[in-house]
Protein backbone atom coordinates (compact mmCIF):
# COMPACT_ATOMS: atom_id res chain seq x y z
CA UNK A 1 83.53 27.72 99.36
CA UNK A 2 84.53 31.08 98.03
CA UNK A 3 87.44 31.50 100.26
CA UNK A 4 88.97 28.23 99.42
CA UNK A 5 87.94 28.65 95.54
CA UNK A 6 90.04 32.15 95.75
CA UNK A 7 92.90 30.78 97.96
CA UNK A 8 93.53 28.50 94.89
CA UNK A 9 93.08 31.01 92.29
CA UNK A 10 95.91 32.62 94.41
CA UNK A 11 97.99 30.00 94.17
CA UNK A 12 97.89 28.59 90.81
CA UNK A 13 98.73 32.86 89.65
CA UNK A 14 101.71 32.45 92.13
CA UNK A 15 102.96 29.27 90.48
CA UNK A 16 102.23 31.05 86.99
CA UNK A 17 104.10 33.93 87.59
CA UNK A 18 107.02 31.70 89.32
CA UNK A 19 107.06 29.89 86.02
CA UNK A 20 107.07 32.84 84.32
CA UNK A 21 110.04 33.85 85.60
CA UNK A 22 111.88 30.49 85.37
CA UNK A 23 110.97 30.55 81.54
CA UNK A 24 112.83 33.68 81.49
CA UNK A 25 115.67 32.66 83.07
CA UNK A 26 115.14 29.10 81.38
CA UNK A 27 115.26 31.27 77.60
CA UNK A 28 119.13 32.46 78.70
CA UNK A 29 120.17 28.96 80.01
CA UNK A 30 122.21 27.32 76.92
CA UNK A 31 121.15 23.88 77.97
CA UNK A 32 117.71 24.65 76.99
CA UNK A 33 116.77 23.77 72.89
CA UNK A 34 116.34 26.93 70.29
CA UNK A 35 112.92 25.16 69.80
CA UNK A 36 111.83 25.88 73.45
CA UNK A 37 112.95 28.87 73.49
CA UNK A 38 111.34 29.84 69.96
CA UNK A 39 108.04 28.41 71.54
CA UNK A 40 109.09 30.68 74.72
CA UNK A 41 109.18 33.77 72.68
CA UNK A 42 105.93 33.25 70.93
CA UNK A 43 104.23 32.97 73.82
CA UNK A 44 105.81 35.86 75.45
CA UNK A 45 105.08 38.15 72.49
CA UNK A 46 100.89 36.93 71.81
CA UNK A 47 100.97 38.00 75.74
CA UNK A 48 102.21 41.51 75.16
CA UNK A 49 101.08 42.02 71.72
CA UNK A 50 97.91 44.43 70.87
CA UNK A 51 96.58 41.78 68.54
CA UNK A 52 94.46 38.84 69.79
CA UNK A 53 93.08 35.81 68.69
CA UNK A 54 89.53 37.29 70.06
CA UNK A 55 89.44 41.28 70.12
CA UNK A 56 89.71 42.19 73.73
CA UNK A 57 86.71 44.61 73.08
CA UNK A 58 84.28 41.70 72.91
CA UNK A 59 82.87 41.18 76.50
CA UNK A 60 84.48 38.50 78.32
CA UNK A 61 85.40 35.91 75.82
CA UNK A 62 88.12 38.69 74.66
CA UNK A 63 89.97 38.57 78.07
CA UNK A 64 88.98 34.82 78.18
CA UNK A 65 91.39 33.83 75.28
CA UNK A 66 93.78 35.26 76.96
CA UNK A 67 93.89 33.89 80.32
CA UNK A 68 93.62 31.03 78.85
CA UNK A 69 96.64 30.95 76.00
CA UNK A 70 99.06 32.23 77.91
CA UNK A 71 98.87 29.43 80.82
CA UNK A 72 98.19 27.06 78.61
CA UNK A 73 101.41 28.56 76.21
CA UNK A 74 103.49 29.16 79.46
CA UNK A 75 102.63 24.79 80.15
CA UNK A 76 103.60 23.57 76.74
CA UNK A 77 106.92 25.43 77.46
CA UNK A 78 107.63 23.75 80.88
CA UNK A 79 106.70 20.69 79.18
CA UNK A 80 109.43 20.86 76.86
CA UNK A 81 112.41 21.62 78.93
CA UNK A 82 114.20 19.31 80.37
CA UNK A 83 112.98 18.59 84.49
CA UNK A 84 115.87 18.94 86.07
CA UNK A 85 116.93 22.54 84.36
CA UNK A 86 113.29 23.43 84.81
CA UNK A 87 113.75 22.19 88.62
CA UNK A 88 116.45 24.41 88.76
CA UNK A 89 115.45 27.31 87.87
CA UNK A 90 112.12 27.40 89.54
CA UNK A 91 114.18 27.21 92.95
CA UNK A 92 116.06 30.48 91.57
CA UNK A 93 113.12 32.13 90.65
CA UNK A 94 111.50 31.60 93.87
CA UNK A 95 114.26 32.58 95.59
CA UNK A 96 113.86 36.04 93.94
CA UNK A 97 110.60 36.14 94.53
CA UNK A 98 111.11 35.56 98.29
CA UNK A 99 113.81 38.92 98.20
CA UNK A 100 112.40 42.08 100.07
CA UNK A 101 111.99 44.90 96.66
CA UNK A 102 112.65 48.66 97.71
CA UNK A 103 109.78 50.95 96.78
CA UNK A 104 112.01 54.17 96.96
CA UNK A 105 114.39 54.96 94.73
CA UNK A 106 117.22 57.38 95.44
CA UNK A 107 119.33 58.98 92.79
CA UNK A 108 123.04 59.78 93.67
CA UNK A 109 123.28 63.82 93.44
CA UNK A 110 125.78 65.06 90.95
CA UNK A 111 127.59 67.54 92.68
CA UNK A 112 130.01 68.91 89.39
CA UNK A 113 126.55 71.53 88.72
């Protein structure tokens, strides 16, 4: 019961941060309405901002607003752009996601020192 409880949990924060992502590249498609992406930018700045509905400081229920808004934000967004752009760029934001990311990080040496 756990196991298939948490292999959904797993799944529905995939799909989450896949639409995520498609939002973002949904805000810099100029098919989408100013409206959406108004909507898009709220949502994106009550998840980064310090200031909550519900101080985060009160146990539970101050984390609780927010895993709650922000899906719930991030669906009323999808909901307003059109299917097929959405479609779209879901695919390309999987696609991404699907790309093997370097962990190490070389800098080019600067040999005029």
């Amino acid at each position: 019961m756990k196991g298939r409880m948490a292999g959904k949990l797993k799944t529905w924060a995939r799909s989450v941060k896949r639409d995520a992502h498609a939002l973002y590249l949904a805000a810099k498609d100029t098919r989408v309405p100013w409206y959406t992406k108004a909507l898009a930018v709220c949502v994106a700045g009550y998840a980064l901002s310090p200031i909550d509905l519900i101080p985060d400081f009160i146990p539970v229920i101050g984390y609780l607003d927010d895993a709650i808004l922000v899906p719930l934000g991030i669906l009323a967004v999808v909901k307003l752009i059109p299917p097929a752009i959405m479609a779209e760029h879901r695919a390309a934001a999987a696609l991404a996601a699907e790309r093997p990311v370097s962990r190490l990080v070389f800098r080019p040496r600067n040999n005029l020192a």
